[in-house]
Protein backbone atom coordinates (compact mmCIF):
# COMPACT_ATOMS: atom_id res chain seq x y z
CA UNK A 1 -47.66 103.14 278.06
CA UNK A 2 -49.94 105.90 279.51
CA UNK A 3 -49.67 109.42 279.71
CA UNK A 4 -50.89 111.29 281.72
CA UNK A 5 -52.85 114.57 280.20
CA UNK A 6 -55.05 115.04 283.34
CA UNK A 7 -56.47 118.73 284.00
CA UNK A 8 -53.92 118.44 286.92
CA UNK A 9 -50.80 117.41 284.90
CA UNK A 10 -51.34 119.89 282.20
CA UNK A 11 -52.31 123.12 285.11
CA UNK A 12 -49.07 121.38 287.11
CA UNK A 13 -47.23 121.96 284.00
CA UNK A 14 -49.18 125.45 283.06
CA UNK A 15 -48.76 127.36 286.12
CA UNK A 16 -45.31 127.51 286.62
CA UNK A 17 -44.83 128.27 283.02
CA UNK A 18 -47.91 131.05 283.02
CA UNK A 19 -45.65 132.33 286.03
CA UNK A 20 -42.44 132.34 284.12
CA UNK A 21 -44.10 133.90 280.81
CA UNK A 22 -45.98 136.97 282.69
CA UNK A 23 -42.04 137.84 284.20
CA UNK A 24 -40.90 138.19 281.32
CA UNK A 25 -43.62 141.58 279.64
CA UNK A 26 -43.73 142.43 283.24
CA UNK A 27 -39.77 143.58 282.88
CA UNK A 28 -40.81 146.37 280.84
CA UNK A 29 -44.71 146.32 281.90
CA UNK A 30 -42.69 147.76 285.48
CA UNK A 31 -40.29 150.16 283.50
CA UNK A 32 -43.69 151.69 281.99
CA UNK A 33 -45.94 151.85 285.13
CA UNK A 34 -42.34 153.42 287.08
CA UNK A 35 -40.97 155.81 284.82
CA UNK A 36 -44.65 156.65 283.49
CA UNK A 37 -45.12 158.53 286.56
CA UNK A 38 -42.00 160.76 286.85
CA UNK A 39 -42.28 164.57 286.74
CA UNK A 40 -40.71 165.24 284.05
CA UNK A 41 -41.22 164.17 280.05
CA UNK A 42 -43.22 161.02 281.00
CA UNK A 43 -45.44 161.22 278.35
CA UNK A 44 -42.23 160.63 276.11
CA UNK A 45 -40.19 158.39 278.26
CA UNK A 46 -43.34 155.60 278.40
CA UNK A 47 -43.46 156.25 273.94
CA UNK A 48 -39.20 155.96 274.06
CA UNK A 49 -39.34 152.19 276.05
CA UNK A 50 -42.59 151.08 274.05
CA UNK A 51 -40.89 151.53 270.83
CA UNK A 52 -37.66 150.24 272.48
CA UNK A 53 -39.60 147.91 273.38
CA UNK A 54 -40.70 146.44 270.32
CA UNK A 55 -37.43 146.73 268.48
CA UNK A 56 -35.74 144.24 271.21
CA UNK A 57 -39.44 142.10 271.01
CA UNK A 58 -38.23 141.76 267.95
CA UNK A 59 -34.70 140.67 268.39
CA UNK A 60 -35.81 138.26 271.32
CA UNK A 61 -38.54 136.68 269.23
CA UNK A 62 -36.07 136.11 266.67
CA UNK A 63 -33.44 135.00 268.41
CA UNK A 64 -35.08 133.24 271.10
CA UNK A 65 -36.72 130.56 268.99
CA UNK A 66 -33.92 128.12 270.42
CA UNK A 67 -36.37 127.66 273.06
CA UNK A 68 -39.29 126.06 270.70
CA UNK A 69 -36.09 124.66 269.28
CA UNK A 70 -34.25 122.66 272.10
CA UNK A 71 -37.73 122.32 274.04
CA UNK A 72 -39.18 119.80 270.89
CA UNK A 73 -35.64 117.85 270.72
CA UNK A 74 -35.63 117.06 274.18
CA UNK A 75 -39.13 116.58 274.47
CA UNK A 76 -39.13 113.69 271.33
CA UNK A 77 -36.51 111.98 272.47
CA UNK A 78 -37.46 112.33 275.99
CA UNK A 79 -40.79 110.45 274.47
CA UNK A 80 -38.76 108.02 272.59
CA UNK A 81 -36.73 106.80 275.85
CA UNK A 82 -33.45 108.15 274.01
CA UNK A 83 -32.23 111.09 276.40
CA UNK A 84 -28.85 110.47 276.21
CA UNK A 85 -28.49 110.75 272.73
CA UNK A 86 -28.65 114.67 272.74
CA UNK A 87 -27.39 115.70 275.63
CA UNK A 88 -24.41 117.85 274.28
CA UNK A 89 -27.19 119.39 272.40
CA UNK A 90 -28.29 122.73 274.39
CA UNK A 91 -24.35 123.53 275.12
CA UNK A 92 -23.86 123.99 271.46
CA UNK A 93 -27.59 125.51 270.55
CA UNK A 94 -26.88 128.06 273.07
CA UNK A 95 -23.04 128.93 271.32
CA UNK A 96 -24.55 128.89 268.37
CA UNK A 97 -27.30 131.64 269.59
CA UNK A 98 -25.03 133.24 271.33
CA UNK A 99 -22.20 134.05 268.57
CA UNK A 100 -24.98 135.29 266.59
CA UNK A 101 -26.62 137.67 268.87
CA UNK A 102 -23.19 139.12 269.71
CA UNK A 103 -22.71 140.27 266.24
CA UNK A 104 -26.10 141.42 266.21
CA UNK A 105 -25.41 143.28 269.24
CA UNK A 106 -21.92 144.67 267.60
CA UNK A 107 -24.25 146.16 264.42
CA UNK A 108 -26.75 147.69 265.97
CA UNK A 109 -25.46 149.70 268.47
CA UNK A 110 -23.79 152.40 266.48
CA UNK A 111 -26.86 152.72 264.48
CA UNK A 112 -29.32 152.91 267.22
CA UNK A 113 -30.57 156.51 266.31
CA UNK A 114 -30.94 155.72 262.57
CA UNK A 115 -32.55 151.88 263.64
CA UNK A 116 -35.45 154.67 266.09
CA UNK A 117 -36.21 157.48 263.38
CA UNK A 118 -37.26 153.84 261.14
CA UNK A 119 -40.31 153.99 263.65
CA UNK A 120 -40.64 157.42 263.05
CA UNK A 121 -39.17 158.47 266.34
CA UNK A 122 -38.17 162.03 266.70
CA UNK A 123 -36.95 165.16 269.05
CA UNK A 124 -37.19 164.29 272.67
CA UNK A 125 -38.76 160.87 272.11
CA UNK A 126 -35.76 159.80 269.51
CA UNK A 127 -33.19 160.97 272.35
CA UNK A 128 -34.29 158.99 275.38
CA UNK A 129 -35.03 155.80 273.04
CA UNK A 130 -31.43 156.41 272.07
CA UNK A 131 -30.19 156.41 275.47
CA UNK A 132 -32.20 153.75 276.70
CA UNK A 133 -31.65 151.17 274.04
CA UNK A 134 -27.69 151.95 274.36
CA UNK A 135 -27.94 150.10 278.23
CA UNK A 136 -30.70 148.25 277.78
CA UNK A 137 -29.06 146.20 274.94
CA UNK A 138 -26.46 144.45 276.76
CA UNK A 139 -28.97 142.29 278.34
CA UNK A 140 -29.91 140.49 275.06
CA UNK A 141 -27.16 137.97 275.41
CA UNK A 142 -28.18 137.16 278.48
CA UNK A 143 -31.61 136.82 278.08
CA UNK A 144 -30.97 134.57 274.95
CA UNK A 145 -28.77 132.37 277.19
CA UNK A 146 -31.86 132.21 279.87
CA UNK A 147 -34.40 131.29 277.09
CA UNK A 148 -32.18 128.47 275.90
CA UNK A 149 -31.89 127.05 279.50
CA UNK A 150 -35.56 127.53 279.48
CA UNK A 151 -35.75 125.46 276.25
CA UNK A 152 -34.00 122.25 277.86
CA UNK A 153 -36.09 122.04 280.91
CA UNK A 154 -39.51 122.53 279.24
CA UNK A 155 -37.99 119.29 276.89
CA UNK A 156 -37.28 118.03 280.25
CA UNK A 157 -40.94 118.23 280.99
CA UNK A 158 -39.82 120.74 283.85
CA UNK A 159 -41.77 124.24 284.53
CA UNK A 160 -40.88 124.95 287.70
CA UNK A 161 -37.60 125.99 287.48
CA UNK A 162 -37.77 128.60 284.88
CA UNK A 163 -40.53 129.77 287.35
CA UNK A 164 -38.20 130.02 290.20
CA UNK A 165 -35.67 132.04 287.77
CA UNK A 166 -38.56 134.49 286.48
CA UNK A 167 -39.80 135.19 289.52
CA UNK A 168 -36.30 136.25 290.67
CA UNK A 169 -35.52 138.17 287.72
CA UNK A 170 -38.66 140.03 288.35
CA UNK A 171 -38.11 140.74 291.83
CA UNK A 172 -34.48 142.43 291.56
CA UNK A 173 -36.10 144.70 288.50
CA UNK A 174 -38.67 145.84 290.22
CA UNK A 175 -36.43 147.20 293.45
CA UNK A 176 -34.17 148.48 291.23
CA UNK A 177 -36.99 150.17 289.10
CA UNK A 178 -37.74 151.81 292.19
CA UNK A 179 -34.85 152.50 293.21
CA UNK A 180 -32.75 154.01 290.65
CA UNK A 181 -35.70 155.55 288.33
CA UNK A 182 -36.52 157.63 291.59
CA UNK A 183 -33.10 157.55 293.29
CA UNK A 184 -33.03 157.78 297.01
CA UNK A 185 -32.46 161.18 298.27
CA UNK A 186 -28.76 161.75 299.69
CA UNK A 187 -27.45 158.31 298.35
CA UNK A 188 -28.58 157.41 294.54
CA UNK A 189 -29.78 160.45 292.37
CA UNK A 190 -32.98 159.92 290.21
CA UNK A 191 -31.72 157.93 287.01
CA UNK A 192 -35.29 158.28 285.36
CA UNK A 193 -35.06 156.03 281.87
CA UNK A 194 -31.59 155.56 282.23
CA UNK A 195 -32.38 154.02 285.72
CA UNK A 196 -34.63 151.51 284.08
CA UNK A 197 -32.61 150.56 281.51
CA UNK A 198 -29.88 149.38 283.98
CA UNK A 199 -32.30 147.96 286.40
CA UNK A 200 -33.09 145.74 283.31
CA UNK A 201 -30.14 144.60 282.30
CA UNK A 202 -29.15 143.39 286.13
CA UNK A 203 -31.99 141.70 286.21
CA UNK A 204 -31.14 139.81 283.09
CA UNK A 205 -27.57 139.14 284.35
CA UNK A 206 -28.93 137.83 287.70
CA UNK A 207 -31.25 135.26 285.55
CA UNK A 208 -28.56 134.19 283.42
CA UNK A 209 -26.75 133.27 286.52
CA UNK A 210 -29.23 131.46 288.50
CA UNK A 211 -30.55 129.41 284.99
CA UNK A 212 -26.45 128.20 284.48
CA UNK A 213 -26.01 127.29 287.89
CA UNK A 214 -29.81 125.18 288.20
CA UNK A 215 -29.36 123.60 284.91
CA UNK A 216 -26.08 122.66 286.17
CA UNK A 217 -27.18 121.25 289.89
CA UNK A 218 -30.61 119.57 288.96
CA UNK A 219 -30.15 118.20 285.34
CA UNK A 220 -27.39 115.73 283.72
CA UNK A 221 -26.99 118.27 280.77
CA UNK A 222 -23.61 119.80 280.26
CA UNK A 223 -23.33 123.71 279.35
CA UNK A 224 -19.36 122.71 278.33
CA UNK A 225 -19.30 122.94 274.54
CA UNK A 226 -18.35 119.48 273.01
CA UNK A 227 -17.47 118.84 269.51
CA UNK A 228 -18.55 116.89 267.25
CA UNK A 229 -22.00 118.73 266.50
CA UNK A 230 -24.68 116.67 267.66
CA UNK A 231 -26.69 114.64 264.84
CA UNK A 232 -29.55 116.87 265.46
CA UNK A 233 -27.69 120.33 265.09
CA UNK A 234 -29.17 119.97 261.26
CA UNK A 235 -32.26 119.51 262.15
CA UNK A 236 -32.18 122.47 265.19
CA UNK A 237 -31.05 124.68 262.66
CA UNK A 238 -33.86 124.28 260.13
CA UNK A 239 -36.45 124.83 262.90
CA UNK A 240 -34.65 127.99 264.08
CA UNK A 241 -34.11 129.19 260.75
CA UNK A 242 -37.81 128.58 259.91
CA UNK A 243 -39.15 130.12 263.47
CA UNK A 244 -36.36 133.11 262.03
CA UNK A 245 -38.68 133.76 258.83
CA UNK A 246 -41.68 133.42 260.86
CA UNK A 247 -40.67 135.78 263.43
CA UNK A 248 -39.85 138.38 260.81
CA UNK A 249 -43.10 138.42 259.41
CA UNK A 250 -44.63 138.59 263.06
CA UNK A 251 -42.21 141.54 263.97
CA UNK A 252 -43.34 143.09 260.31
CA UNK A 253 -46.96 143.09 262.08
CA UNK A 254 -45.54 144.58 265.12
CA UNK A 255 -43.15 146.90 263.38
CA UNK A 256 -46.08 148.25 261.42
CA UNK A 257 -48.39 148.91 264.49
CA UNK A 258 -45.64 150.71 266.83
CA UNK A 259 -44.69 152.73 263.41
CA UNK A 260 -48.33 153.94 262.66
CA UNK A 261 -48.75 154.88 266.41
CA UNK A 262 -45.94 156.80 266.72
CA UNK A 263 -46.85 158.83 263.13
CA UNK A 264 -50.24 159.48 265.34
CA UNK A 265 -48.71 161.56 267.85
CA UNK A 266 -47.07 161.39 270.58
CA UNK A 267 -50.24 160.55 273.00
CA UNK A 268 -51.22 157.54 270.36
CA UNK A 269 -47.87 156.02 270.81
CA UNK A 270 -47.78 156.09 274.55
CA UNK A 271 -51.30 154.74 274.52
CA UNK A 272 -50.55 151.72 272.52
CA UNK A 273 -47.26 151.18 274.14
CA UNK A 274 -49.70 150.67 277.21
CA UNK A 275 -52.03 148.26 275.53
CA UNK A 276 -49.46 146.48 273.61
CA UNK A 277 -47.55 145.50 276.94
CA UNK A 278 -50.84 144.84 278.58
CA UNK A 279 -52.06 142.53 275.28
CA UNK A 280 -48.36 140.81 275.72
CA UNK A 281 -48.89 140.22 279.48
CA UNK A 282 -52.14 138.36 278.34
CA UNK A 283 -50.10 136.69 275.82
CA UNK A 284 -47.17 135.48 278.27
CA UNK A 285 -50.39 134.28 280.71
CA UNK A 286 -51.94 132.18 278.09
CA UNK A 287 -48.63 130.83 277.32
CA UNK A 288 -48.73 128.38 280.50
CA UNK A 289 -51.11 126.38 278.48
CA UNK A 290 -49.35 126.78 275.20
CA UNK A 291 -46.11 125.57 277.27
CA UNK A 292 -47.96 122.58 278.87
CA UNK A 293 -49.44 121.93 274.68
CA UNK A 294 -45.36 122.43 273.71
CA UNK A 295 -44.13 120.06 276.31
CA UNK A 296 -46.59 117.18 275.92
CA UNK A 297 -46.94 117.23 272.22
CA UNK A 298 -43.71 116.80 271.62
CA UNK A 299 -43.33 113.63 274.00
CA UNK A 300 -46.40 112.51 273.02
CA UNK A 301 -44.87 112.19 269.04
CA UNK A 302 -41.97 110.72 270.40
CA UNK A 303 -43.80 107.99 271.91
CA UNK A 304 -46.12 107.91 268.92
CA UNK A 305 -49.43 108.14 271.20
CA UNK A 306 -51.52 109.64 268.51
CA UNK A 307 -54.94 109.23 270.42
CA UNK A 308 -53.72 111.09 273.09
CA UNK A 309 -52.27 113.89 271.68
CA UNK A 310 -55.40 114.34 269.61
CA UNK A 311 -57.70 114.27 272.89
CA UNK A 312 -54.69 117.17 274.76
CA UNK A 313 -55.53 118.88 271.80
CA UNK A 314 -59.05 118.86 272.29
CA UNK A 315 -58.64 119.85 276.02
CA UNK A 316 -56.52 122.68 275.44
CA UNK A 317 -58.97 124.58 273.06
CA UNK A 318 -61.08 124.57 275.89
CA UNK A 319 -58.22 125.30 278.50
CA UNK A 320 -56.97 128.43 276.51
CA UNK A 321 -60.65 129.41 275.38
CA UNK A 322 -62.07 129.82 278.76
CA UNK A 323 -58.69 131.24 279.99
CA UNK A 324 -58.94 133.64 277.75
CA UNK A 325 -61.91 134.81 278.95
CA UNK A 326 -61.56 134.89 282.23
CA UNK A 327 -58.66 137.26 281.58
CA UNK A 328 -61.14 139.23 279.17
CA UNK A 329 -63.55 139.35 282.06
CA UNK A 330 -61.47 140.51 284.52
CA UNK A 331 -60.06 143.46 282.01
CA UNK A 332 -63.26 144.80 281.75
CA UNK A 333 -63.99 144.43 285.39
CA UNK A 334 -61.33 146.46 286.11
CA UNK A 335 -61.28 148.69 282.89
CA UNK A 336 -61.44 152.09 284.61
CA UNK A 337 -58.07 151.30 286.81
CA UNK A 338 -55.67 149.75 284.47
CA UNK A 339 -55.09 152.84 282.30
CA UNK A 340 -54.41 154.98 285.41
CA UNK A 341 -51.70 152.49 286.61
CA UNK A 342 -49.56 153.82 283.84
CA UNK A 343 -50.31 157.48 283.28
CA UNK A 344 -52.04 159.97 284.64
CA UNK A 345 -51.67 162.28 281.09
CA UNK A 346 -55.30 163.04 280.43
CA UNK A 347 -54.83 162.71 276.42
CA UNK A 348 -52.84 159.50 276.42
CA UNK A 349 -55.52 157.84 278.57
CA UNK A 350 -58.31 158.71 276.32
CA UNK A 351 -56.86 157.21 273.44
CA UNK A 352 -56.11 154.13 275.62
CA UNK A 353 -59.54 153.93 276.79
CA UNK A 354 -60.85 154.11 273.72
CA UNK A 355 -59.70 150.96 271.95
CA UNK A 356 -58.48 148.92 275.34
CA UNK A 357 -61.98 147.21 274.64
CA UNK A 358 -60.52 145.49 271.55
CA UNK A 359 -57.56 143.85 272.74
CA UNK A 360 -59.57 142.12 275.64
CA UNK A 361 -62.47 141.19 272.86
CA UNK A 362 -59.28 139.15 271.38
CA UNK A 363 -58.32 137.19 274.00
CA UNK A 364 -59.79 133.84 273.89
CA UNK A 365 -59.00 133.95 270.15
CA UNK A 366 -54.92 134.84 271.20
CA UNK A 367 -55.76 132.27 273.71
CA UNK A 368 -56.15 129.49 271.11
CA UNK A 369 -53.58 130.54 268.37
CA UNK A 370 -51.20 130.53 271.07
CA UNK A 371 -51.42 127.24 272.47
CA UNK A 372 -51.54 125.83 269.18
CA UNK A 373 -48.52 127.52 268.18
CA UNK A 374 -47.52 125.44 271.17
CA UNK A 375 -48.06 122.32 270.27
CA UNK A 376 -46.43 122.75 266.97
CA UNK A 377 -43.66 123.92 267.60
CA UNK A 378 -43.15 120.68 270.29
CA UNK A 379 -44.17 118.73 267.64
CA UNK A 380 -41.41 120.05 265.02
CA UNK A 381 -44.01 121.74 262.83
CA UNK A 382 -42.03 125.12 261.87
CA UNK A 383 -42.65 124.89 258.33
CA UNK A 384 -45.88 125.47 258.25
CA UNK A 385 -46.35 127.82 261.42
CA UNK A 386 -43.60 129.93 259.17
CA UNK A 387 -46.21 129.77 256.39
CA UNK A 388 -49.35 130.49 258.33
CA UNK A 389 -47.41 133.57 259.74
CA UNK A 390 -46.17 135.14 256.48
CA UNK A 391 -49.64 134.18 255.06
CA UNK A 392 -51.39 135.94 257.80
CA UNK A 393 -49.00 139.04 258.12
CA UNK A 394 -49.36 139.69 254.31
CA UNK A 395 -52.98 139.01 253.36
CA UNK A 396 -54.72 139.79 256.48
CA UNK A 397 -52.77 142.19 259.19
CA UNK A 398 -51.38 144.48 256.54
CA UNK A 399 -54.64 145.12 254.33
CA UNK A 400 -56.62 145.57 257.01
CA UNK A 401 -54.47 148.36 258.81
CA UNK A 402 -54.22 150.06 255.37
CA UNK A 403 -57.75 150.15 255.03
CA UNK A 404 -59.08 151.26 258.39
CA UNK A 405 -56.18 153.92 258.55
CA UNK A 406 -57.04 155.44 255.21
CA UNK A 407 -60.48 155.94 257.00
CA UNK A 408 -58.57 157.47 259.70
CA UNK A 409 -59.65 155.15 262.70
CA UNK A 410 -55.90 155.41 263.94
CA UNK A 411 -55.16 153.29 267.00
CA UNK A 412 -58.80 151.63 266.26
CA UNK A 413 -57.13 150.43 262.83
CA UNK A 414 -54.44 149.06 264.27
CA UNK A 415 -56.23 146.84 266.53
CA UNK A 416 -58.98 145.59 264.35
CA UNK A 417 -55.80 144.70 262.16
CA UNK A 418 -54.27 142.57 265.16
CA UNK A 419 -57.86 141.03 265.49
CA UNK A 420 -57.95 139.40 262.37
CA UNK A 421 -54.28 138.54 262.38
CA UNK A 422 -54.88 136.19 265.63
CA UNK A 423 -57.64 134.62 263.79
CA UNK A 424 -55.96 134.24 260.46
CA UNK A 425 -53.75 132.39 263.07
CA UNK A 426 -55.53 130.30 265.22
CA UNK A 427 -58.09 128.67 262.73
CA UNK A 428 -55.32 127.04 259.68
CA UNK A 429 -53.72 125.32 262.88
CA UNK A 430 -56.54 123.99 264.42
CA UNK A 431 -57.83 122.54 260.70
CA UNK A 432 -53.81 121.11 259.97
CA UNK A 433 -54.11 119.35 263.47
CA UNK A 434 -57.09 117.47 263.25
CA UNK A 435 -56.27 116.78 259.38
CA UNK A 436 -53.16 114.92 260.29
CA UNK A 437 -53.71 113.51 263.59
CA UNK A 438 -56.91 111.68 263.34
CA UNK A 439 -56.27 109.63 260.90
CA UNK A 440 -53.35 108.41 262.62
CA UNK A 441 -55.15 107.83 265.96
CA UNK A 442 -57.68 106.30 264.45
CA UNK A 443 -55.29 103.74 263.03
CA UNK A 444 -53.33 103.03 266.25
């Protein structure tokens, strides 16, 4: 049987997902460049969404692994010719997700000022992160239900869709980022952060909707909840429960760098809220590819074409390598602009400038950690992507922040620390890959 892993099959099956992954940073990417240019306190509304920001990274990360989840089911027994045996499946992942992230939702938010002063938020800063994580919250469940459907039509070998949902989900946030962070004289007032929050959570509503009702018109799978539990539920679990860990020790990372800003001042924060967001658009961009490396791999071990999925691995380290330099490229290209997008505070764009420089430096490395992460999570691997993660988080990202901020380089530690995280990433995944898979294409 062949299979096709063309440069035009795998960019067919990258675009649409690059598309769909840059919506979803550019949600609060808008709220940032929008409310960071109000009259009043924008210095501290941009600091309250970016830590926010990261505290419901977090919860998405965590909780959105039944995408990696449901994507690799499908995908292997798309692979294997055995479709029909899981299609209940997705209906009772996304139950499962979603029973969880309502009492996650029911715990947090009468400790959200006590969860903020954890990353050291305080006075003004603590108030508006208050009052924006009260609305913005009540778009988790949504997005969680989104990201599922997302799950079962990447399996499906499908991009395009969750493209046409992104895209439509960006487009209502960003009118109503305009229009209710500014108001329109005579009609709406100005809403400032509040008005971003709920321009948010609409827009996460409105994506919900649209994934239910395409899954529903352009796919055989059910979103009615049938019992029993399929035979794979077991086996969904484990990988969720595994991407769970993982994701902790990834949001440790991120938890440490949004803390440490924030303890800089309030200038340092909004800085790397700006570069963090602008490092996670790159991140959602490079994901096309590590979608594509998801989607194949994971039919490609179903139908047990081991020479294949050894050559798509080959292909995508160039793919993501030169991607990521391109987008490195075009960063510096347009370094003087970018900052100015967001602010115009004279002391938060200094800092910004200052160590922007590093996070495009990273991005072919990101580039190839990221599609690799990819391709084993189609391929089932959460074990040891868990592993490399807590491995990386604890020996690498942590002792190097220590260090370079007892030497008082302050953002500049931060992001040297992210540096060698993404390679303490990329390079045990690259070595695992060709480890297992050789041998076995060499033998079939």
């Amino acid at each position: 049987m062949q299979h096709d892993i063309s440069f035009k099959h795998i960019n067919k099956l990258a675009f649409p997902a690059l598309v769909a992954g840059v919506a979803e940073p550019l949600l609060s990417t808008t709220d940032l460049a929008i409310v960071g240019n109000i009259e009043t306190n924008a210095t501290e509304s941009i600091a309250a969404i970016g830590i926010v920001g990261a505290f419901l990274s977090m919860l998405i990360w965590v909780f959105g692994q039944t995408r990696s989840g449901i994507s690799s089911i499908v995908s292997q027994y798309l692979g294997a010719n055995k479709l029909d045996e899981i299609k209940n499946l997705p209906a009772q992942a996304i139950v499962i997700v979603l029973g969880v992230s309502a009492l996650i939702l029911g715990l947090s938010y009468p400790f959200a000022k006590e969860i903020f002063e954890l990353y050291n938020a305080s006075g003004t800063i603590l108030d508006y992160s208050v009052e924006y994580y009260k609305i913005r919250v009540f778009g988790f469940p949504f997005t969680l239900f989104t990201i599922a459907v997302f799950g079962t039509f990447r399996g499906l070998q499908n991009t395009y869709y969750p493209m046409v949902i992104a895209l439509a989900g960006t487009f209502i946030n960003i009118t109503l980022d305009v229009v209710l962070v500014y108001g329109i004289e005579g009609i709406i007032p100005a809403m400032h952060i509040q008005g971003a929050a709920y321009a948010s959570v609409v827009a996460q509503v409105s994506m919900a909707i649209i994934s239910a009702i395409l899954l529903l018109q352009k796919t055989d799978i059910p979103l009615k909840l049938s019992l029993p539990f399929n035979d794979e539920i077991p086996k969904f679990i484990t990988m969720v429960l595994n991407l769970f860990i993982r994701t902790i020790a990834l949001n440790v990372a991120l938890y440490f760098g949004t803390s440490y800003a924030t303890d800089y001042g309030d200038a340092f924060i909004a800085a790397y809220t700006i570069g963090f967001n602008l490092w996670l658009m790159g991140a959602f961009m490079i994901d096309g590819y590590s979608s594509a490396g998801n989607i194949l791999s994971g039919k490609l071990l179903g139908a047990k074409a081991y020479k294949t999925l050894v050559v798509l691995g080959n292909r995508l380290i160039l793919y993501g390598f030169f991607f990521g330099l391109f987008l490195a490229l075009v960063g510096f290209v347009l370094y003087p602009f970018i900052g100015r997008i967001f602010t115009k505070e004279p002391e938060v764009l200094k800092q910004f400038y200052n160590t922007f420089w590093i996070i495009l430096l990273m991005q072919p490395i990101c580039a190839i950690a990221f599609i690799y992460d990819g391709m084993f999570k189609g391929m089932g691997e959460m074990k040891y992507l868990r592993n490399v993660l807590l491995l990386a988080t604890g020996l690498v990202f942590i002792p190097i922040l220590l260090f370079f901020d007892s030497l008082e380089y302050k953002l500049y530690a931060i992001w040297i620390a992210f540096f060698g995280w993404m390679i303490a990433r990329a390079v045990p995944l690259i070595i695992k890959f060709r480890k297992k898979f050789l041998p076995l294409a060499e033998e079939h």
